[in-house]
N, C-alpha and C. Protein backbone atom coordinates (compact mmCIF):
# COMPACT_ATOMS: atom_id res chain seq x y z
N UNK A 1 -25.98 133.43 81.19
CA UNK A 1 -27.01 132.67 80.49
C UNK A 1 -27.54 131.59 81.42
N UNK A 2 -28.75 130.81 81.39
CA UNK A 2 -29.23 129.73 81.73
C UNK A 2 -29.92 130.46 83.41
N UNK A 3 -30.55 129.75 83.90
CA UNK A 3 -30.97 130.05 85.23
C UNK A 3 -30.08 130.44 86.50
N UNK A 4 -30.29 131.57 87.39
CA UNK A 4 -29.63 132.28 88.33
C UNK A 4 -28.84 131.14 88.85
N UNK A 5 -28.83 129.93 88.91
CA UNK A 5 -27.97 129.15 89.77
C UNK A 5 -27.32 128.62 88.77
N UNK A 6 -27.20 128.78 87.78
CA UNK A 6 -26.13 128.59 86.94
C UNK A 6 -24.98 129.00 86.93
N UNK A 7 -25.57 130.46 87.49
CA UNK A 7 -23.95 131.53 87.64
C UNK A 7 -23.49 131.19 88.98
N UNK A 8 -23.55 130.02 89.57
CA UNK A 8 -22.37 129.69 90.67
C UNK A 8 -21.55 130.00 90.36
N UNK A 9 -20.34 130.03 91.04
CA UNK A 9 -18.82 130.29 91.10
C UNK A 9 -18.56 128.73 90.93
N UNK A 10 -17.34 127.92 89.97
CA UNK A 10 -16.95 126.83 89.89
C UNK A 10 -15.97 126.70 90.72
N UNK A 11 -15.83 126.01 91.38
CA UNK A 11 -14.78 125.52 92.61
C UNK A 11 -14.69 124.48 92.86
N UNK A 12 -13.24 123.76 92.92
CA UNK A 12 -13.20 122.37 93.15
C UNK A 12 -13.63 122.27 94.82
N UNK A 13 -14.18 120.66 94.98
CA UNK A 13 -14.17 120.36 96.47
C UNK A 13 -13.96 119.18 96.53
N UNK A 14 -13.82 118.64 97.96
CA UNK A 14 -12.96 117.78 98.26
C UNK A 14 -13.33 116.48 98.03
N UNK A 15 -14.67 116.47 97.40
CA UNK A 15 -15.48 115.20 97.14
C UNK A 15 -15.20 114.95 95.64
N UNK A 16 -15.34 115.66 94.87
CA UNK A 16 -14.82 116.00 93.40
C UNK A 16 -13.34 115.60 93.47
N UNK A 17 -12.35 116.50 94.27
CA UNK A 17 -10.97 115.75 94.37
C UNK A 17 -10.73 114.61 94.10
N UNK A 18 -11.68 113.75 95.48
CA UNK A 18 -11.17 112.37 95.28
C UNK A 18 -11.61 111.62 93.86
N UNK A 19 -12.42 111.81 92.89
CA UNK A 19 -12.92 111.13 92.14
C UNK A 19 -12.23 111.62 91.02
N UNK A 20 -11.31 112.73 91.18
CA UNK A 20 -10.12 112.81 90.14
C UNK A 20 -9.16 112.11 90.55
N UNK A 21 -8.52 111.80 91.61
CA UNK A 21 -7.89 110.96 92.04
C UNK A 21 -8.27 109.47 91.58
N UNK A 22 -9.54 108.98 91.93
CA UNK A 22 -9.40 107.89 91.30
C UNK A 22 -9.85 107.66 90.05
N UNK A 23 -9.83 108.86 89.16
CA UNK A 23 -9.91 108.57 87.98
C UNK A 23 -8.28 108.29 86.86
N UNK A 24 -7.40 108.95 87.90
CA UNK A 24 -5.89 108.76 87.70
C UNK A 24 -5.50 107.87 88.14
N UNK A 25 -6.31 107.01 89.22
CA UNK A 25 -5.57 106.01 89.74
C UNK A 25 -4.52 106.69 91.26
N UNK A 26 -4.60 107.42 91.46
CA UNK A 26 -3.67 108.56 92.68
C UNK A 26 -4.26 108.37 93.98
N UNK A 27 -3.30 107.62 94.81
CA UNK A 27 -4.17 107.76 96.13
C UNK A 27 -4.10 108.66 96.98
N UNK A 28 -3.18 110.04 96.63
CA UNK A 28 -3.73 111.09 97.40
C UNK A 28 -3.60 112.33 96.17
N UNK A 29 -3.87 113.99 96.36
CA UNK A 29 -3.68 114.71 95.24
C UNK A 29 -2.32 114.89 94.78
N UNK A 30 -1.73 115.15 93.95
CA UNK A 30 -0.38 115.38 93.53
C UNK A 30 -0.07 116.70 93.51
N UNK A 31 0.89 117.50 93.73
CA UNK A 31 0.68 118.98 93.41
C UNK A 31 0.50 119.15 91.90
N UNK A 32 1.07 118.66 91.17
CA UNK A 32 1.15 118.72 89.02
C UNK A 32 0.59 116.98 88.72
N UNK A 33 0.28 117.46 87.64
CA UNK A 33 -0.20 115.78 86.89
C UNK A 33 0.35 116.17 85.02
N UNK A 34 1.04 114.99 84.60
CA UNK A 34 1.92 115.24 83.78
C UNK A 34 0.79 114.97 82.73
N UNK A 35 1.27 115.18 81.22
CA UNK A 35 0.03 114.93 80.49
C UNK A 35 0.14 113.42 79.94
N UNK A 36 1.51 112.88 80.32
CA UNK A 36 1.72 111.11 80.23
C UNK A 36 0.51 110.71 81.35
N UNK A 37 -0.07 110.96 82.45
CA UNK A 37 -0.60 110.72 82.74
C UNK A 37 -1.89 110.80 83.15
N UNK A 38 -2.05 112.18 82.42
CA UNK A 38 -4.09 111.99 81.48
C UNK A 38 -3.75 111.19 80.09
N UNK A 39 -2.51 110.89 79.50
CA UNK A 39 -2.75 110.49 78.10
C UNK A 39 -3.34 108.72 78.61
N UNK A 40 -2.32 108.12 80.01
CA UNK A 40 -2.34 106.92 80.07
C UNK A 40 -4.43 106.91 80.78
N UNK A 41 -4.93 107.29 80.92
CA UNK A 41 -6.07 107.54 81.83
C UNK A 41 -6.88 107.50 80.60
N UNK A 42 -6.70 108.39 79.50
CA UNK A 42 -7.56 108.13 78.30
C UNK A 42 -7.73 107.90 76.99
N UNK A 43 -6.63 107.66 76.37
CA UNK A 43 -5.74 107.12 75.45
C UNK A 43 -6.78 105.83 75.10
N UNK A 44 -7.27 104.82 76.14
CA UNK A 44 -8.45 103.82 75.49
C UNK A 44 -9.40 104.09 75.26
N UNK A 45 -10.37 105.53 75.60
CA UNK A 45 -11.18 105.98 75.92
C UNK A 45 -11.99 107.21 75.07
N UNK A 46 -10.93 108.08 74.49
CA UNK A 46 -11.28 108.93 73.75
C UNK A 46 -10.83 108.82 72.26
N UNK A 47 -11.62 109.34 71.09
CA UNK A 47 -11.34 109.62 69.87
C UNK A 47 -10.43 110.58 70.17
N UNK A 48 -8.89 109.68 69.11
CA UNK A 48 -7.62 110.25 69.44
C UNK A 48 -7.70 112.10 69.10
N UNK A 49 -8.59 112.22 67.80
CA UNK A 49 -8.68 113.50 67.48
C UNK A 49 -9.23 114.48 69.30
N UNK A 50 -9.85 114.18 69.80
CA UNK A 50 -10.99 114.47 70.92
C UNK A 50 -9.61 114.54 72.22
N UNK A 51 -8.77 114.21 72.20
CA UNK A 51 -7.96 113.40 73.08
C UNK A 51 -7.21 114.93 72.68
N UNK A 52 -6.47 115.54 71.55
CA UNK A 52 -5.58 116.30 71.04
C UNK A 52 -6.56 117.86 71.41
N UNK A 53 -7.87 118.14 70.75
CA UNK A 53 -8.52 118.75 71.45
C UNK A 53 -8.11 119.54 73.10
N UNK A 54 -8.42 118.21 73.71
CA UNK A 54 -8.58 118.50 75.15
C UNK A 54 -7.64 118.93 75.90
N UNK A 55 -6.24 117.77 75.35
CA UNK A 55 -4.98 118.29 75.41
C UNK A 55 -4.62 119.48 75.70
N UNK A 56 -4.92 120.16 74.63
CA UNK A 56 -4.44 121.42 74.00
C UNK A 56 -5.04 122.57 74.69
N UNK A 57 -6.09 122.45 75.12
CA UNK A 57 -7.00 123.20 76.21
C UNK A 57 -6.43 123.37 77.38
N UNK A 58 -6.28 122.26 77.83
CA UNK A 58 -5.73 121.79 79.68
C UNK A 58 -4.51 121.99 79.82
N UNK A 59 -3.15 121.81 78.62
CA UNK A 59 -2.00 122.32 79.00
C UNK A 59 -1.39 123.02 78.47
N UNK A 60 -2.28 123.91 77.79
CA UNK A 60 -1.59 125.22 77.15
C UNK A 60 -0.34 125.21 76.77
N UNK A 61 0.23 124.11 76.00
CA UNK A 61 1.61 123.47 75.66
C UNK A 61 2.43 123.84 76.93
N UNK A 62 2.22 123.10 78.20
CA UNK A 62 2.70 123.02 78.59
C UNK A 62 3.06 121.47 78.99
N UNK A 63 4.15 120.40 79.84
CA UNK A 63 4.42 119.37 79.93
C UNK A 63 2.95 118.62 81.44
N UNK A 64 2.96 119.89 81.93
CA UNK A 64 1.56 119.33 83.12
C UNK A 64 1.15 120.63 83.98
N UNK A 65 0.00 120.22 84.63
CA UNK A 65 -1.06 120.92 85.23
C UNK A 65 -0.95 121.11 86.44
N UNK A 66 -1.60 121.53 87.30
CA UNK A 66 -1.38 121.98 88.53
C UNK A 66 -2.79 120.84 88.82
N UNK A 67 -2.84 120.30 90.02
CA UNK A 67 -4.09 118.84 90.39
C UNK A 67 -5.18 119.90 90.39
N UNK A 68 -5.24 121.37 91.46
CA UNK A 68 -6.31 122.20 90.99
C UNK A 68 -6.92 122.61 89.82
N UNK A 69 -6.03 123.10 88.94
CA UNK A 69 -6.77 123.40 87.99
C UNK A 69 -6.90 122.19 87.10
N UNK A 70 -6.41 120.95 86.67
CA UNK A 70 -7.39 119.70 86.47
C UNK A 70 -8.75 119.43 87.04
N UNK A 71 -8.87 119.74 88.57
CA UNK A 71 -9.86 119.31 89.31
C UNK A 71 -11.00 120.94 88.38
N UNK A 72 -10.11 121.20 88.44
CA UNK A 72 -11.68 122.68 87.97
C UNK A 72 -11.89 122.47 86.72
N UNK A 73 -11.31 121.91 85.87
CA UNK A 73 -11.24 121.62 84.29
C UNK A 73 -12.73 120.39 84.46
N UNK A 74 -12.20 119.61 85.56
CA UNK A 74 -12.95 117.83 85.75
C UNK A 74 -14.69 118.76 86.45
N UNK A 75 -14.04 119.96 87.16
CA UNK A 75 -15.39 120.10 87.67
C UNK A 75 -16.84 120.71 86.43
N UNK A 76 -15.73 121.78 85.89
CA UNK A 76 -16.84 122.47 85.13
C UNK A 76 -17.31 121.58 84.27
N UNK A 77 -16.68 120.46 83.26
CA UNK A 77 -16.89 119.62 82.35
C UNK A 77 -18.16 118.60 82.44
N UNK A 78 -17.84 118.16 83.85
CA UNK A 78 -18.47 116.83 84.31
C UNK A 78 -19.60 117.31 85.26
N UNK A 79 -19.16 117.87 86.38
CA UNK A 79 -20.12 118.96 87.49
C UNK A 79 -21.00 119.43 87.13
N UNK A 80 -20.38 120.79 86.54
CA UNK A 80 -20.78 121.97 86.44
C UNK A 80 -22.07 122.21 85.57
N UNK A 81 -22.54 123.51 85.76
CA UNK A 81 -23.93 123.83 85.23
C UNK A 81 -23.82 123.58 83.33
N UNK A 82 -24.93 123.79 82.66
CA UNK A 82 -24.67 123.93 81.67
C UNK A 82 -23.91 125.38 81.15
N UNK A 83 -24.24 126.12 82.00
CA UNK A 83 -23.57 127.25 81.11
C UNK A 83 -21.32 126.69 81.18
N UNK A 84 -21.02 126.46 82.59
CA UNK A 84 -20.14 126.16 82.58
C UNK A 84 -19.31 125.19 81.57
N UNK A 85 -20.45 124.13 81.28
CA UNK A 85 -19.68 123.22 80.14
C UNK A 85 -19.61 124.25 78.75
N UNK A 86 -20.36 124.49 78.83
CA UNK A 86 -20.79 125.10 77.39
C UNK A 86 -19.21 125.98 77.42
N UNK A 87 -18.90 126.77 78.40
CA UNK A 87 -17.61 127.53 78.59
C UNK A 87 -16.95 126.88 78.40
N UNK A 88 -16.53 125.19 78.59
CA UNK A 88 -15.52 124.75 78.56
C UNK A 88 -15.32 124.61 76.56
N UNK A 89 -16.33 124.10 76.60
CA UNK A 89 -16.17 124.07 75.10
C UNK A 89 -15.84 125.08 73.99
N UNK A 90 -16.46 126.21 74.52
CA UNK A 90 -15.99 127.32 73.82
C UNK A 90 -14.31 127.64 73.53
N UNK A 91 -13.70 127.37 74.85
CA UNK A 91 -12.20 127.30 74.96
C UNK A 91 -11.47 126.69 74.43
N UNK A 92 -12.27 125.38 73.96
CA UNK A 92 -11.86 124.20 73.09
C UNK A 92 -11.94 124.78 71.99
N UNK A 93 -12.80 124.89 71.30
CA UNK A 93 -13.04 125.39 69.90
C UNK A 93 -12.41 126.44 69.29
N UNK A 94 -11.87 127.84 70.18
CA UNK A 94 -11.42 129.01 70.22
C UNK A 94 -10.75 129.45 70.83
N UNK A 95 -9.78 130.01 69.92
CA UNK A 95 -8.69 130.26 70.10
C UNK A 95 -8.59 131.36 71.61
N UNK A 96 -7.26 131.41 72.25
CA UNK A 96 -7.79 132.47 73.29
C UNK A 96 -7.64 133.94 72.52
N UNK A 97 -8.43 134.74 73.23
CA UNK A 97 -8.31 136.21 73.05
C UNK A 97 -9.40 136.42 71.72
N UNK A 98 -9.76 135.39 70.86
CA UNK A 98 -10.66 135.08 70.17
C UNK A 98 -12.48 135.66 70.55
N UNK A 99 -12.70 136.71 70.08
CA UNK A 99 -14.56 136.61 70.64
C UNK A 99 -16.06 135.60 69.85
N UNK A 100 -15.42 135.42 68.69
CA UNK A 100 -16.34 134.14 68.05
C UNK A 100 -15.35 133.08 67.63
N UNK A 101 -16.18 131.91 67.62
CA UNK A 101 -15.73 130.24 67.12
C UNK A 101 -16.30 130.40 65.69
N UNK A 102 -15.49 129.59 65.30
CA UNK A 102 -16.03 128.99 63.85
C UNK A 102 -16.98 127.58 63.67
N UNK A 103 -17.91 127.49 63.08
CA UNK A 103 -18.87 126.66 63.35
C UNK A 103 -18.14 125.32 62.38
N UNK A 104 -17.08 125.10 61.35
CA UNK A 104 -16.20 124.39 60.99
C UNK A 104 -15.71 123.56 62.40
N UNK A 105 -14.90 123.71 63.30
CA UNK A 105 -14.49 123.92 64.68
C UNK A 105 -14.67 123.39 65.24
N UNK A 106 -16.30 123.87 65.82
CA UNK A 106 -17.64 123.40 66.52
C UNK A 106 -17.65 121.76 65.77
N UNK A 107 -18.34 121.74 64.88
CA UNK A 107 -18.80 120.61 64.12
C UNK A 107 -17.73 119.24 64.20
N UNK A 108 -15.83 119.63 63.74
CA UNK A 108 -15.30 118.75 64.15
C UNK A 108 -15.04 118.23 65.70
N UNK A 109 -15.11 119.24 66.33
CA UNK A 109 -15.55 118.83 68.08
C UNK A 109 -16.56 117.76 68.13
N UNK A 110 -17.60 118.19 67.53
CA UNK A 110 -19.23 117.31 67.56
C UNK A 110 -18.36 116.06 67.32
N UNK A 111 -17.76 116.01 66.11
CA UNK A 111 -17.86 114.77 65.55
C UNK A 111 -16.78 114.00 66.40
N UNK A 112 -15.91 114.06 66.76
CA UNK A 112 -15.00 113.91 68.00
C UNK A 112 -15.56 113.15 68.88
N UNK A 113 -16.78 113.90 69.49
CA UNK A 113 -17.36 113.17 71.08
C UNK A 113 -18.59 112.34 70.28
N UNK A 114 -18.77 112.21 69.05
CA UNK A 114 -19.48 111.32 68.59
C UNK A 114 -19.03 110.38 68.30
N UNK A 115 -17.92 109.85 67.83
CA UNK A 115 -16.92 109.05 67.90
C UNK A 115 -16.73 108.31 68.76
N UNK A 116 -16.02 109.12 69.79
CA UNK A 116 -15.67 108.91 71.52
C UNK A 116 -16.98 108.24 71.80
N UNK A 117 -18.32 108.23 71.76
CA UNK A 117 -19.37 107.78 72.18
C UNK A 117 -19.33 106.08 71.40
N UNK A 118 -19.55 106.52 70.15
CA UNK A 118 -19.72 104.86 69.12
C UNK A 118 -18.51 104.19 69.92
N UNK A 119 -17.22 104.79 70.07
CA UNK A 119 -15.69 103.82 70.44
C UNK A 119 -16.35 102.99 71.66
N UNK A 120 -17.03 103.73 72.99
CA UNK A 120 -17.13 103.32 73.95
C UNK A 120 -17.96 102.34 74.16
N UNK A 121 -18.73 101.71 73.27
CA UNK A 121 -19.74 101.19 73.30
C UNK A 121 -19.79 100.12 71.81
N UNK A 122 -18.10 100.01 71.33
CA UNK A 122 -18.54 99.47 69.93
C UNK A 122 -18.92 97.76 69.92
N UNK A 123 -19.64 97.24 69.84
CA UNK A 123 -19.95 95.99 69.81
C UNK A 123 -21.42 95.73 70.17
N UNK A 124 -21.85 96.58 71.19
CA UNK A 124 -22.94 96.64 71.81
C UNK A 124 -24.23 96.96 71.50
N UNK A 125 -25.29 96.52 72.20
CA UNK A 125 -26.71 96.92 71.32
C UNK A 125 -26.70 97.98 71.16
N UNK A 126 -25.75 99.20 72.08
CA UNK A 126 -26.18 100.78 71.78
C UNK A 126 -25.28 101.36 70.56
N UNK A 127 -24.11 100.38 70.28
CA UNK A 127 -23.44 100.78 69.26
C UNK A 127 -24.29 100.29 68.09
N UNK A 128 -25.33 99.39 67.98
CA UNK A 128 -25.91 99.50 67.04
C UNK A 128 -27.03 100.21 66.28
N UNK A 129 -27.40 100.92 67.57
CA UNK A 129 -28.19 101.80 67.50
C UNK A 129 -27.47 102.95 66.61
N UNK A 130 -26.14 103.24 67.24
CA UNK A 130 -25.48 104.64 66.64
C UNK A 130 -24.91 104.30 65.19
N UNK A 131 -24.60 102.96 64.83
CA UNK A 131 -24.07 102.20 63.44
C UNK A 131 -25.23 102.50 62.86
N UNK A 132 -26.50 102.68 63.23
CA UNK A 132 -27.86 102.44 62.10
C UNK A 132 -27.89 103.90 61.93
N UNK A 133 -27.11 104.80 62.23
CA UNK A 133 -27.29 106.38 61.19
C UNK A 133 -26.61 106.03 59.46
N UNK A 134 -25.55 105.38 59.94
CA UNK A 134 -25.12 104.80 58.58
C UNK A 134 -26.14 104.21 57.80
N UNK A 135 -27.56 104.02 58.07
CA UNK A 135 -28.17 103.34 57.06
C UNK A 135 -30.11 104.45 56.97
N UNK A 136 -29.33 105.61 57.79
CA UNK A 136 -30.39 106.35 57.54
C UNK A 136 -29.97 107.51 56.56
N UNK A 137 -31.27 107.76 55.21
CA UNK A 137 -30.61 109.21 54.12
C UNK A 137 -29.81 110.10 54.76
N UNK A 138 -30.43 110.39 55.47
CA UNK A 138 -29.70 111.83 56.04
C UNK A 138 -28.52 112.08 56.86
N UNK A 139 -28.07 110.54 57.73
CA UNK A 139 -27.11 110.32 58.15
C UNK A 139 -25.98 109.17 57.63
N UNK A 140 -24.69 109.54 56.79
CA UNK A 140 -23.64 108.40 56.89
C UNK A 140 -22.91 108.42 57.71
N UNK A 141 -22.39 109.16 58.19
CA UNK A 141 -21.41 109.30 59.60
C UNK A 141 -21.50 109.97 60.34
N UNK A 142 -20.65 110.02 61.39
CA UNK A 142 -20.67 110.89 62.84
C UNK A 142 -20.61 112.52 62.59
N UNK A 143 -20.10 112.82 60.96
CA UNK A 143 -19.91 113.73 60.24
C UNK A 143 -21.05 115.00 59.81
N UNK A 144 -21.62 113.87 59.40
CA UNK A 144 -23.03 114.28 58.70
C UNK A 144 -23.97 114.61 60.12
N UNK A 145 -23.95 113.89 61.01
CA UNK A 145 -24.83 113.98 62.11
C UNK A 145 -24.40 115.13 63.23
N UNK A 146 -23.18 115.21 62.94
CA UNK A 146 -22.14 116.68 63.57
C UNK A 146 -22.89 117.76 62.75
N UNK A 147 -22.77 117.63 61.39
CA UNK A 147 -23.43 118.99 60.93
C UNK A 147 -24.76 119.06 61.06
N UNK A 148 -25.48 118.37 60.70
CA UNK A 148 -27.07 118.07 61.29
C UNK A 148 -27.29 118.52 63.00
N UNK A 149 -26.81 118.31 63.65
CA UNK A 149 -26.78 118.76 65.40
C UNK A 149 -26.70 120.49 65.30
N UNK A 150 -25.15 120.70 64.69
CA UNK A 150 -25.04 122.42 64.62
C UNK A 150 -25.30 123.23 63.24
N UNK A 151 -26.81 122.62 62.60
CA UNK A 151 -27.11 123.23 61.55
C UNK A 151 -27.77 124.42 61.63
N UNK A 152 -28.42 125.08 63.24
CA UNK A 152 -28.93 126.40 63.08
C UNK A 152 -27.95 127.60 63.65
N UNK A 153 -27.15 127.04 63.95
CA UNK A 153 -25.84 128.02 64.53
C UNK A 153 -25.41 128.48 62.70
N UNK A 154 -24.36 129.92 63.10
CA UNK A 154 -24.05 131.19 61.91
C UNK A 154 -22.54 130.50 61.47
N UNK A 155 -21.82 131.01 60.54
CA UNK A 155 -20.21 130.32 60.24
C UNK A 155 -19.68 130.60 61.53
N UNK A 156 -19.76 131.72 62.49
CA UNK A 156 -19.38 132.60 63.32
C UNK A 156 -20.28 133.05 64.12
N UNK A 157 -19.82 132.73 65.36
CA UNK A 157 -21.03 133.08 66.53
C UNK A 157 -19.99 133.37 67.82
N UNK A 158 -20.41 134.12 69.01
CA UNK A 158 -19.86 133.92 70.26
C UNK A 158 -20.25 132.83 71.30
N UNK A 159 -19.97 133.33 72.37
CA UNK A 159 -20.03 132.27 73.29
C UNK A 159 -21.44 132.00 73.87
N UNK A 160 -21.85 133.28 74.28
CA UNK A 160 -22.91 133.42 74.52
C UNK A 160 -24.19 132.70 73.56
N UNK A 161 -24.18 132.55 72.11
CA UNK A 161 -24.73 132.04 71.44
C UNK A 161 -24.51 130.54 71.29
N UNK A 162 -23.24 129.89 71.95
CA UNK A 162 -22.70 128.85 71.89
C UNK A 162 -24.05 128.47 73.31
N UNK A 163 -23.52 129.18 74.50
CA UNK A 163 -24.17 128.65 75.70
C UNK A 163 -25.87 127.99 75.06
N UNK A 164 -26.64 129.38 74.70
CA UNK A 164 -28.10 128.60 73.89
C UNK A 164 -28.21 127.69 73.24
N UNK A 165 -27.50 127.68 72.06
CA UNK A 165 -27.31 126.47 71.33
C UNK A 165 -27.18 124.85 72.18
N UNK A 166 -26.36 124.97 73.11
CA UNK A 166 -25.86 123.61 73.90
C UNK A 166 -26.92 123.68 75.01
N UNK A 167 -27.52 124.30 75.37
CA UNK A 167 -28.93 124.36 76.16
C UNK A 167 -30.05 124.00 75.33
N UNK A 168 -30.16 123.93 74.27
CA UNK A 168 -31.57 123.48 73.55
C UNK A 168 -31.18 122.57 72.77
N UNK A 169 -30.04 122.36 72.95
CA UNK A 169 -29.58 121.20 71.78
C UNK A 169 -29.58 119.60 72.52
N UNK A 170 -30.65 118.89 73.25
CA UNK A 170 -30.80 117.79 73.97
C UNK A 170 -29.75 116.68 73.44
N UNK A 171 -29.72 116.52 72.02
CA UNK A 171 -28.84 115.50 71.53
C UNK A 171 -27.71 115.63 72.04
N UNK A 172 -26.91 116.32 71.20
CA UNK A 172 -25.32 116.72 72.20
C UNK A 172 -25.11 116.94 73.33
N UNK A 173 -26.06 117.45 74.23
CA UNK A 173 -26.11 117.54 75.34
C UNK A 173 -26.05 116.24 76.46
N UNK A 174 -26.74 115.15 75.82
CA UNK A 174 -27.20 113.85 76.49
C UNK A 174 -25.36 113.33 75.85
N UNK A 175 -25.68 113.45 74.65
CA UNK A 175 -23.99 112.61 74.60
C UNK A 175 -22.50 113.14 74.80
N UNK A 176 -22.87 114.18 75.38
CA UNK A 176 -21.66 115.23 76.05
C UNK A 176 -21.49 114.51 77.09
N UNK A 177 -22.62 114.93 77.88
CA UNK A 177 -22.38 114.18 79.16
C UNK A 177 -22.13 112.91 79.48
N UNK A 178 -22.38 112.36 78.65
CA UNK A 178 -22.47 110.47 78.57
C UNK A 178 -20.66 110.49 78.33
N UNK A 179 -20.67 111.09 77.53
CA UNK A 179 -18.97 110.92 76.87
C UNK A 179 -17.92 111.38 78.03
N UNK A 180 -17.87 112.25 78.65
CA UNK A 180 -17.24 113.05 80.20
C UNK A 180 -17.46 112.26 81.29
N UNK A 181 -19.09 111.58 81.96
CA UNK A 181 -18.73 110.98 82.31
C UNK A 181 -18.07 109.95 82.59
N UNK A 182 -18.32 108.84 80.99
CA UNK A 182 -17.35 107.67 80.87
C UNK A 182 -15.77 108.12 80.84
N UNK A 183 -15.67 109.19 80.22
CA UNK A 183 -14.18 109.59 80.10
C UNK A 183 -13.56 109.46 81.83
N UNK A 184 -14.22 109.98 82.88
CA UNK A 184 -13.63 110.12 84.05
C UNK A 184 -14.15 109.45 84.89
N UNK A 185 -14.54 108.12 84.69
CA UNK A 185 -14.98 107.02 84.85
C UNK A 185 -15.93 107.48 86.27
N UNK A 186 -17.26 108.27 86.00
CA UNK A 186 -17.39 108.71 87.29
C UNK A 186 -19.54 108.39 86.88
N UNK A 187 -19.44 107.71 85.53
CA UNK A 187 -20.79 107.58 85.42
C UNK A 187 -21.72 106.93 86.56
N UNK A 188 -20.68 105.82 87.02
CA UNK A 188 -22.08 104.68 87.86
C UNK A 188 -22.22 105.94 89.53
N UNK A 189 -21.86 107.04 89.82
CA UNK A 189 -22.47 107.87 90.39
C UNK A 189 -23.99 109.13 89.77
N UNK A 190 -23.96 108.96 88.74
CA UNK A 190 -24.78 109.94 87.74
C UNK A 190 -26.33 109.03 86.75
N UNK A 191 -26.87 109.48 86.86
CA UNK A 191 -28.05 108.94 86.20
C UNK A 191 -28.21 109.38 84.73
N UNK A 192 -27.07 108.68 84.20
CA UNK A 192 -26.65 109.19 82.61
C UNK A 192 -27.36 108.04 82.24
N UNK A 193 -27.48 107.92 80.72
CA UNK A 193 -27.82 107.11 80.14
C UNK A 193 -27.35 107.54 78.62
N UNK A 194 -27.34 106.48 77.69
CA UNK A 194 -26.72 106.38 76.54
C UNK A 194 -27.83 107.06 75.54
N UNK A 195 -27.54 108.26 74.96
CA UNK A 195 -28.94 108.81 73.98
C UNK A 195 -28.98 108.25 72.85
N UNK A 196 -29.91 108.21 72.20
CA UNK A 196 -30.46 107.73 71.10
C UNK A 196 -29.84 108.87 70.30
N UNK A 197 -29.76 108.42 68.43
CA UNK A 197 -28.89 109.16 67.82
C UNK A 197 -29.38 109.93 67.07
N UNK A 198 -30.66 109.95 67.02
CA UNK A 198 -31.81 111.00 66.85
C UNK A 198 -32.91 110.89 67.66
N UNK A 199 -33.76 111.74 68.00
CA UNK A 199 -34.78 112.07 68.17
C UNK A 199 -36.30 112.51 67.67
């Protein structure tokens, strides 16, 4: 899906490395990274629900990761093309061996990194921006605005339909990225900016 240079091959490199490194705080790579120490890295940072999510993705109940495949997790998420994020998410949402997500799933994900967004920013003029859905009809919470975002998606869809959806979907898209980069503290390199909570 998405344009021929989308389908790069994802591969960590050595510039990406270091900025997982200092997103752990690590001054050189480690061979494993325990999940005490993505919990201590984002534990202030993410909606705890969003936090269990990601978890659950990256260490396949296991106790820790190999620094590569973190760094390829950090690349496709944060890096990588849209089709790649969109992959990452799918993995999140669905189960493995799974060929469609449930749009239930989807929606509590949404509401997760919508969260994670208001947390990061709560006090601030942009958190008041995202507090004033609470005072619009159609929006009371991060809830309502989760289902409103993935209201033309099916109960059940694949991935492939996931990739389109998160390609035309500008909202989530702007606060995906906003949310990943602050998560891996790698924004003041990126020309992100905080999206508005409608359009």
């Amino acid at each position: 899906m998405g344009a021929e240079n989308s389908k790069r091959k994802s591969s960590p490199k050595a510039a990406f490395k270091k900025k997982v490194c200092s997103f752990l705080n690590l001054s050189s790579p480690p061979r494993d990274i325990s999940s005490q120490t993505i919990e201590r890295a984002w534990k202030e940072k993410l909606d705890s629900d969003l936090f269990i999510q990601l978890q659950r993705v990256i260490f396949k109940s296991q106790n820790s990761i190999t620094f590569e495949s973190f760094s390829e997790f950090y690349y496709k998420l944060v890096e990588g093309t849209v089709d790649d994020k969109a992959s990452v998410i799918f993995s999140i949402i669905c189960s493995k061996g799974q060929e469609n997500a449930d749009l239930q799933t989807l929606r509590s994900y949404v509401k997760n990194v919508l969260n994670t967004l208001i947390n990061l920013h709560r006090g601030n003029k942009e958190f008041s921006k995202w507090n004033d859905i609470g005072r619009l009809p159609e929006f009371y919470s991060c809830e309502d605005l989760a289902t409103y975002i993935t209201k033309d998606l099916p109960e059940s869809f694949s991935q492939n339909k996931l990739e389109n959806w998160y390609n035309s979907n500008g909202i989530f898209k702007n606060v995906s990225d906003y949310v990943y980069h602050s998560a891996f503290s790698v924004y003041e390199d990126h020309r992100t900016f905080i999206p508005l909570p409608v359009s």
